[in-house]
Protein backbone atom coordinates (compact mmCIF):
# COMPACT_ATOMS: atom_id res chain seq x y z
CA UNK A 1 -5.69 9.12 -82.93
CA UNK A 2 -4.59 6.12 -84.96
CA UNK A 3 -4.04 7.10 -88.87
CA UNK A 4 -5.87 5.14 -91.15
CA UNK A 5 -4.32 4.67 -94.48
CA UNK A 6 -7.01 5.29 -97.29
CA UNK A 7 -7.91 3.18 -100.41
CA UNK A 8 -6.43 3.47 -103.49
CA UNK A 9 -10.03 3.31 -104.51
CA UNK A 10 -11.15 7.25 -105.19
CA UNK A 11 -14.70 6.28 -105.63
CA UNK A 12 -17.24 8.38 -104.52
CA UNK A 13 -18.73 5.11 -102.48
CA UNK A 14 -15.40 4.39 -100.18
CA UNK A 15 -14.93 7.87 -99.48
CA UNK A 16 -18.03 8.26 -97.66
CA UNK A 17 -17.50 5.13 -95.93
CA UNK A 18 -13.96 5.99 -94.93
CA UNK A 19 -15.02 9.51 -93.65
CA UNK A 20 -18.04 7.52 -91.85
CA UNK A 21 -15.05 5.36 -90.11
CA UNK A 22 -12.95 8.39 -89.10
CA UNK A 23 -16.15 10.26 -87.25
CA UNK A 24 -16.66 7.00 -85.18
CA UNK A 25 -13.30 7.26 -84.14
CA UNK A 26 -13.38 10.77 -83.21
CA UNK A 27 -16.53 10.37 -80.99
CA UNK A 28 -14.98 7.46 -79.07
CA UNK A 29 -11.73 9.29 -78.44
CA UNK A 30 -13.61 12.10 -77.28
CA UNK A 31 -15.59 9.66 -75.20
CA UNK A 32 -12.86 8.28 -73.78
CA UNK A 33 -11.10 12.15 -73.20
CA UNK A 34 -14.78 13.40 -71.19
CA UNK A 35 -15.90 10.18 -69.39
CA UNK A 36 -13.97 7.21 -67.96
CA UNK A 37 -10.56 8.88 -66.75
CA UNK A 38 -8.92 5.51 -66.17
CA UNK A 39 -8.33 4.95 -69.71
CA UNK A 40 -6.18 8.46 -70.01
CA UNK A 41 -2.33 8.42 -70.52
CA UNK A 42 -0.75 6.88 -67.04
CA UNK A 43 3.18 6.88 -65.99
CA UNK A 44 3.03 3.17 -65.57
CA UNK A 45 1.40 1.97 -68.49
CA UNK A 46 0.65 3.26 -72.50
CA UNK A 47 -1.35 5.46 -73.89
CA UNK A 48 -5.17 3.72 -73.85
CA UNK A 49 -4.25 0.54 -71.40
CA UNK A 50 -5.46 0.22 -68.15
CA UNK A 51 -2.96 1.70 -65.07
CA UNK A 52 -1.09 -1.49 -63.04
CA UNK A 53 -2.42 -2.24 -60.18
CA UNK A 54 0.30 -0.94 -58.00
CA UNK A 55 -0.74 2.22 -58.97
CA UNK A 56 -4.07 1.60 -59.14
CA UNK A 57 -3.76 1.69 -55.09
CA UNK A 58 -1.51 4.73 -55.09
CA UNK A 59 -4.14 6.30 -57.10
CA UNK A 60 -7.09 5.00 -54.64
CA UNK A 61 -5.47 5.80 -51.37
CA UNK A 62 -4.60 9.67 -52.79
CA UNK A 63 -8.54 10.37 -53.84
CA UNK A 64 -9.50 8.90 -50.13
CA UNK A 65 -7.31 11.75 -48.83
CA UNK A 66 -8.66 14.11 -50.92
CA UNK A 67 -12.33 13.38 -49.86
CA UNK A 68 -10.52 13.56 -45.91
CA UNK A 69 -9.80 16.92 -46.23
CA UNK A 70 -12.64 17.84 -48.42
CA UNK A 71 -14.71 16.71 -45.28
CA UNK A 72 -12.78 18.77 -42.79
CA UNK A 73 -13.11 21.80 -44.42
CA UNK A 74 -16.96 21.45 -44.75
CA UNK A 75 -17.32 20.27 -41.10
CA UNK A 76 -14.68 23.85 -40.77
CA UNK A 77 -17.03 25.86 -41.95
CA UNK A 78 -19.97 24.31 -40.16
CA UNK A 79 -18.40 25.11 -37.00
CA UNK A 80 -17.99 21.31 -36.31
CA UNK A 81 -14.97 18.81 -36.20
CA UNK A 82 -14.30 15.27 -37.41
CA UNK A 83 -14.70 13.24 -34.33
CA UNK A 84 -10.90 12.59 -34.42
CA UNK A 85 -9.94 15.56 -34.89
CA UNK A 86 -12.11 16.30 -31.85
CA UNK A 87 -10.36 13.87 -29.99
CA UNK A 88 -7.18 15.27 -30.63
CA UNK A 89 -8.11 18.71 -29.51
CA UNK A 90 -9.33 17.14 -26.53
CA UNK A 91 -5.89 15.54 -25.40
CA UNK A 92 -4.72 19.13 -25.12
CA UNK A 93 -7.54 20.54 -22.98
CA UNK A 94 -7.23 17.06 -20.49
CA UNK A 95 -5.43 18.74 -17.34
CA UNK A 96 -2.30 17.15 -16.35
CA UNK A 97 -2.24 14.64 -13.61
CA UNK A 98 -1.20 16.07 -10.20
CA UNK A 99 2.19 14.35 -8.93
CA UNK A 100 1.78 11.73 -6.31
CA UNK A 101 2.86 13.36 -3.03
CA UNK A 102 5.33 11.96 -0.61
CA UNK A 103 4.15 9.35 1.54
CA UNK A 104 6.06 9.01 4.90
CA UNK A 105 3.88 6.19 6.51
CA UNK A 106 5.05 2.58 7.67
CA UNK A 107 5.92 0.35 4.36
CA UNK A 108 7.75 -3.06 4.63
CA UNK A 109 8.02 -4.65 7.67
CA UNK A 110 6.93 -1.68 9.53
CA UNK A 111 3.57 -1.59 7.40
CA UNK A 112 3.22 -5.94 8.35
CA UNK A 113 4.26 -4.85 12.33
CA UNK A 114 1.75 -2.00 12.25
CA UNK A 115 -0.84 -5.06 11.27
CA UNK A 116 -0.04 -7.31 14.09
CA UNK A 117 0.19 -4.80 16.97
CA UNK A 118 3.80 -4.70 17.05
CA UNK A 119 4.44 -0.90 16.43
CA UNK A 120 2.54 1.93 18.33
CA UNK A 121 3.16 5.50 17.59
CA UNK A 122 5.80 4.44 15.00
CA UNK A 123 7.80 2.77 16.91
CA UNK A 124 8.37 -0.94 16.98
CA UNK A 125 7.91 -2.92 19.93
CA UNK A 126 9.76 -5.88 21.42
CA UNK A 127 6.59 -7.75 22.19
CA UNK A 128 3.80 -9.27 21.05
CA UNK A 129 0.47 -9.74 23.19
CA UNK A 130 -0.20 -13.61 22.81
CA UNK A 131 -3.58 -14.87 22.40
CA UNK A 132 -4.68 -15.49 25.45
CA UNK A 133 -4.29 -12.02 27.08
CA UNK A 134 -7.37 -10.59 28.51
CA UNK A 135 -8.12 -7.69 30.93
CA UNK A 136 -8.68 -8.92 34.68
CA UNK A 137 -11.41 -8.43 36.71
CA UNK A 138 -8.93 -7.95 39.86
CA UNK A 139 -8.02 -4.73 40.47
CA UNK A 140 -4.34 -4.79 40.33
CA UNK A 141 -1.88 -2.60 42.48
CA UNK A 142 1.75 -1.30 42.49
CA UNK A 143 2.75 0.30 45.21
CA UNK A 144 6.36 2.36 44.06
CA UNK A 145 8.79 2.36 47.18
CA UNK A 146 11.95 4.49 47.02
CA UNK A 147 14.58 2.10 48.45
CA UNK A 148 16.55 3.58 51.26
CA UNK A 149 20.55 3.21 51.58
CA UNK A 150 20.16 0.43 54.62
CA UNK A 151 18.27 -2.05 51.95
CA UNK A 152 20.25 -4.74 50.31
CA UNK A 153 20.38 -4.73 46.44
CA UNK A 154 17.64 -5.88 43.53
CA UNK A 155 14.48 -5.77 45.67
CA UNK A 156 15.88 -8.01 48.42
CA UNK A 157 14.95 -5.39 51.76
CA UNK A 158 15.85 -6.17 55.14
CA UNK A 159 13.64 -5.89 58.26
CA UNK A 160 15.51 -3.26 59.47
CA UNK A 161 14.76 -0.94 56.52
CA UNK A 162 11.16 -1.56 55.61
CA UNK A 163 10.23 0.78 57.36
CA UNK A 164 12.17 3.27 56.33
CA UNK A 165 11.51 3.65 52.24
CA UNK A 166 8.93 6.17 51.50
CA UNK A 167 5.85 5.48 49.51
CA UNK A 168 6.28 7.41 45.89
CA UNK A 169 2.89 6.53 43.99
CA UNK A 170 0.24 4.19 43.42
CA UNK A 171 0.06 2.87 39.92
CA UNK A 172 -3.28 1.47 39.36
CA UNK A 173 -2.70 -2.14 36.44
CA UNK A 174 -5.89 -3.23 35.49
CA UNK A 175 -7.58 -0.91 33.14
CA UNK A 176 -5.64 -2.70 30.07
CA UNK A 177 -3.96 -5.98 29.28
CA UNK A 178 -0.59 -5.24 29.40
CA UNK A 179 2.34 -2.36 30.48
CA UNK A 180 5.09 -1.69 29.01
CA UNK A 181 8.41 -0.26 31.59
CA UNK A 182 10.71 2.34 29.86
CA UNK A 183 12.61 5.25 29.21
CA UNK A 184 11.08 5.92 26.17
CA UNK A 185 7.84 7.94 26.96
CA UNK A 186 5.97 7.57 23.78
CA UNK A 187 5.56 4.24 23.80
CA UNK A 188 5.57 3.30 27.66
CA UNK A 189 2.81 2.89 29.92
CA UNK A 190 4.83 2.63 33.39
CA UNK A 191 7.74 5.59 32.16
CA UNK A 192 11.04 5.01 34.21
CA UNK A 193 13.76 7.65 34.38
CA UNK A 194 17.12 5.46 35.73
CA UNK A 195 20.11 6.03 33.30
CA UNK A 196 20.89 2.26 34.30
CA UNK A 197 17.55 1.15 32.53
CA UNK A 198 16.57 0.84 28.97
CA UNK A 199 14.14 2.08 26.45
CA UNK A 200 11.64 -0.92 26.45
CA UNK A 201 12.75 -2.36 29.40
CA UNK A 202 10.54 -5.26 30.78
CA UNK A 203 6.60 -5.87 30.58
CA UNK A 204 3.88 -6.52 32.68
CA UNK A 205 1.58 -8.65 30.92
CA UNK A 206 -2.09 -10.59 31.84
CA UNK A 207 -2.81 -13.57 30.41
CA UNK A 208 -5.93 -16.07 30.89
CA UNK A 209 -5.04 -20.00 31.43
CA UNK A 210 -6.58 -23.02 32.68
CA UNK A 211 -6.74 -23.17 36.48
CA UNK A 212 -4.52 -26.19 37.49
CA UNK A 213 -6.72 -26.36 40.78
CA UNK A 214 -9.73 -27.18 38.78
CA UNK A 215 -10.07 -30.58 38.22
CA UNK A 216 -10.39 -32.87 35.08
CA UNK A 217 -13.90 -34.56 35.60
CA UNK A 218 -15.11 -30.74 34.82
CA UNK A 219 -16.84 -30.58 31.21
CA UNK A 220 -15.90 -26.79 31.15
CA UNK A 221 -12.46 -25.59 31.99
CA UNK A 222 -12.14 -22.60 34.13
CA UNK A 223 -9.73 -19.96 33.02
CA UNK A 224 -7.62 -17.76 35.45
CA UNK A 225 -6.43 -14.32 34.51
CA UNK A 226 -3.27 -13.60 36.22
CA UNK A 227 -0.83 -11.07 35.96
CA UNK A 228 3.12 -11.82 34.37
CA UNK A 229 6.63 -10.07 34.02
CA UNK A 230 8.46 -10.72 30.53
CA UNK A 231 11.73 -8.85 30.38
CA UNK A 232 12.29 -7.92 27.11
CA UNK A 233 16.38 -7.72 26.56
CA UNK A 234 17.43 -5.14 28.92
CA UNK A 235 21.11 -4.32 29.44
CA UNK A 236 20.83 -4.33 33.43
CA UNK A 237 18.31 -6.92 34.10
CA UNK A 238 14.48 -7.30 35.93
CA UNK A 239 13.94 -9.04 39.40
CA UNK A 240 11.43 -10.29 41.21
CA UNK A 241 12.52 -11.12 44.80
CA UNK A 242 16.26 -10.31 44.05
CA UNK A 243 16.17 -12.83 41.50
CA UNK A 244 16.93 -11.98 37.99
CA UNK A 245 14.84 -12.96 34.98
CA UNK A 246 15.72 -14.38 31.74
CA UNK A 247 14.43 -12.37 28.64
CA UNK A 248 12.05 -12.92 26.47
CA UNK A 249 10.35 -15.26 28.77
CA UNK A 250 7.06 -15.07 31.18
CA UNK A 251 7.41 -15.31 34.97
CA UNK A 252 3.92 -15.56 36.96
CA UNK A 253 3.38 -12.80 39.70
CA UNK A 254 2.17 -13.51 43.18
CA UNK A 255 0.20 -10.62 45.63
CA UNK A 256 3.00 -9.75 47.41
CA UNK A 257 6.15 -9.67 44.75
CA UNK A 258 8.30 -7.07 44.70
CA UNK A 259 10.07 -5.65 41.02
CA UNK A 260 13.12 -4.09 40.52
CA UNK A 261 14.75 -3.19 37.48
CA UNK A 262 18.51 -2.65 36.55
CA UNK A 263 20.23 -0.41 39.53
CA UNK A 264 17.23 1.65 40.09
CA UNK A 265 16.37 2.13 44.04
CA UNK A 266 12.98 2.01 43.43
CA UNK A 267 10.59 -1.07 44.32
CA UNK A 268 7.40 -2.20 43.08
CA UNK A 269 5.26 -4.18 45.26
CA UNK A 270 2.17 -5.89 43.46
CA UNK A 271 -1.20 -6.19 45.93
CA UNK A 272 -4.68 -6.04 45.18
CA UNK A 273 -7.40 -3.35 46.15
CA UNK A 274 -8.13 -4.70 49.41
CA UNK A 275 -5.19 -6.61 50.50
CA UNK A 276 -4.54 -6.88 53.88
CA UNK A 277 -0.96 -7.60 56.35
CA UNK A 278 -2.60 -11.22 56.96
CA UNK A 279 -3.01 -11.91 52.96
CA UNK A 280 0.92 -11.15 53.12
């Protein structure tokens, strides 16, 4: 409280007023001490000024934490959580995401293959059925001679030993649009067993083209399904006739043909259900 110097003036008159002006005083300061606590003695500014503002701020951010955890005890004993604090809890009780298992399927160019028809039971193929390949309506025959030891080479027989090689099987070709010839038996139709021939060795494929015997003046063009032999790389070769194919190229079959592939003794003569010696 600020000291006020008196009056030399003793009269009875001043005295009152000066003890009038000292009460005032008092009831502000006390005012001042009960009521508005901004205007109380601050580290950053004197006694009776108003705080900066820096701390000001300091002082406004402390009473909002305060209230926080003024509200979190209530909500405590209410049984009840602050809806953060409720989400934090809840982060704990989320249950961990299971680890992706291993997956051993196609990816890559396997997974683009498997798309296209070029892989069957996971293994990749060395052909592609072309657009045009169809099922025919002809049912297709091999007949599977065992080549005797008087026969010339690669599916050229002489007269002398026809009859002589023994009739293995039947294979009946037209249930599907194309077989496949190889040693490996999960992925061919028509399995072979020769040492001489390969995995995925040559394929018998049916395609649908225009008929060159129909002729031009006709507003629809007929199509022909008719069977073809595509060897597909092998080390020891496919023949038709004796003569050896080129890979990766189609060769039309004619009733009557006769397959060989790589140093195998077997034959395969292609007829039809009801072909006869004079259709020969």
């Amino acid at each position: 409280m600020p000291v006020i110097e008196r009056n030399k003036d003793t009269s009875a008159d001043s005295f009152e007023n000066q003890q009038a002006i000292e009460a005032l005083i008092a009831s502000t300061e006390s005012r001042r001490e009960k009521g508005n606590t901004r205007y109380l003695k601050y580290p950053t500014g004197e006694e009776g000024t108003r705080p900066s503002k820096r701390f000001k701020n300091d002082w406004g951010n402390e009473r909002d934490r305060k209230e926080d955890n003024r509200q979190q005890q209530y909500q405590r004993k209410k049984g009840k959580e602050s809806p953060q604090a409720a989400s934090d809890n809840n982060t704990d009780s989320i249950p961990a995401k299971e680890p992706e298992k291993p997956n051993f399927g196609l990816s890559g160019a396997l997974a683009s293959d498997d798309k296209t028809g070029n892989t069957y039971r996971g293994v990749l193929l060395k052909f592609t059925e072309p657009p045009e390949a169809r099922i025919p309506n002809t049912r297709w025959r091999l007949y599977v001679f065992k080549k005797s030891r008087k026969s010339t080479k690669n599916g050229a027989p002489s007269s002398s030993s026809s009859s002589e090689d023994e009739l293995v099987e039947v294979l009946h070709i037209s249930k599907q649009s194309a077989y496949l010839f190889g040693r490996e038996e999960k992925v061919a139709d028509v399995p072979v067993y020769h040492p001489s021939l390969s995995k995925q060795h040559c394929v018998l494929q049916y395609r649908a083209l225009p008929d060159k015997s129909s002729g031009r003046d006709q507003q629809r063009v007929a199509l022909r399904c008719r069977p073809y032999l595509m060897d597909l790389g092998s080390t020891n070769g496919t023949f038709i006739n004796g003569v050896r194919l080129d890979e990766a190229r189609y060769y039309e079959l004619k009733k009557g043909d006769v397959i060989t592939l790589g140093s195998s003794s077997r034959e395969y003569v292609l007829l039809t259900e009801n072909t006869t010696a004079q259709d020969l």
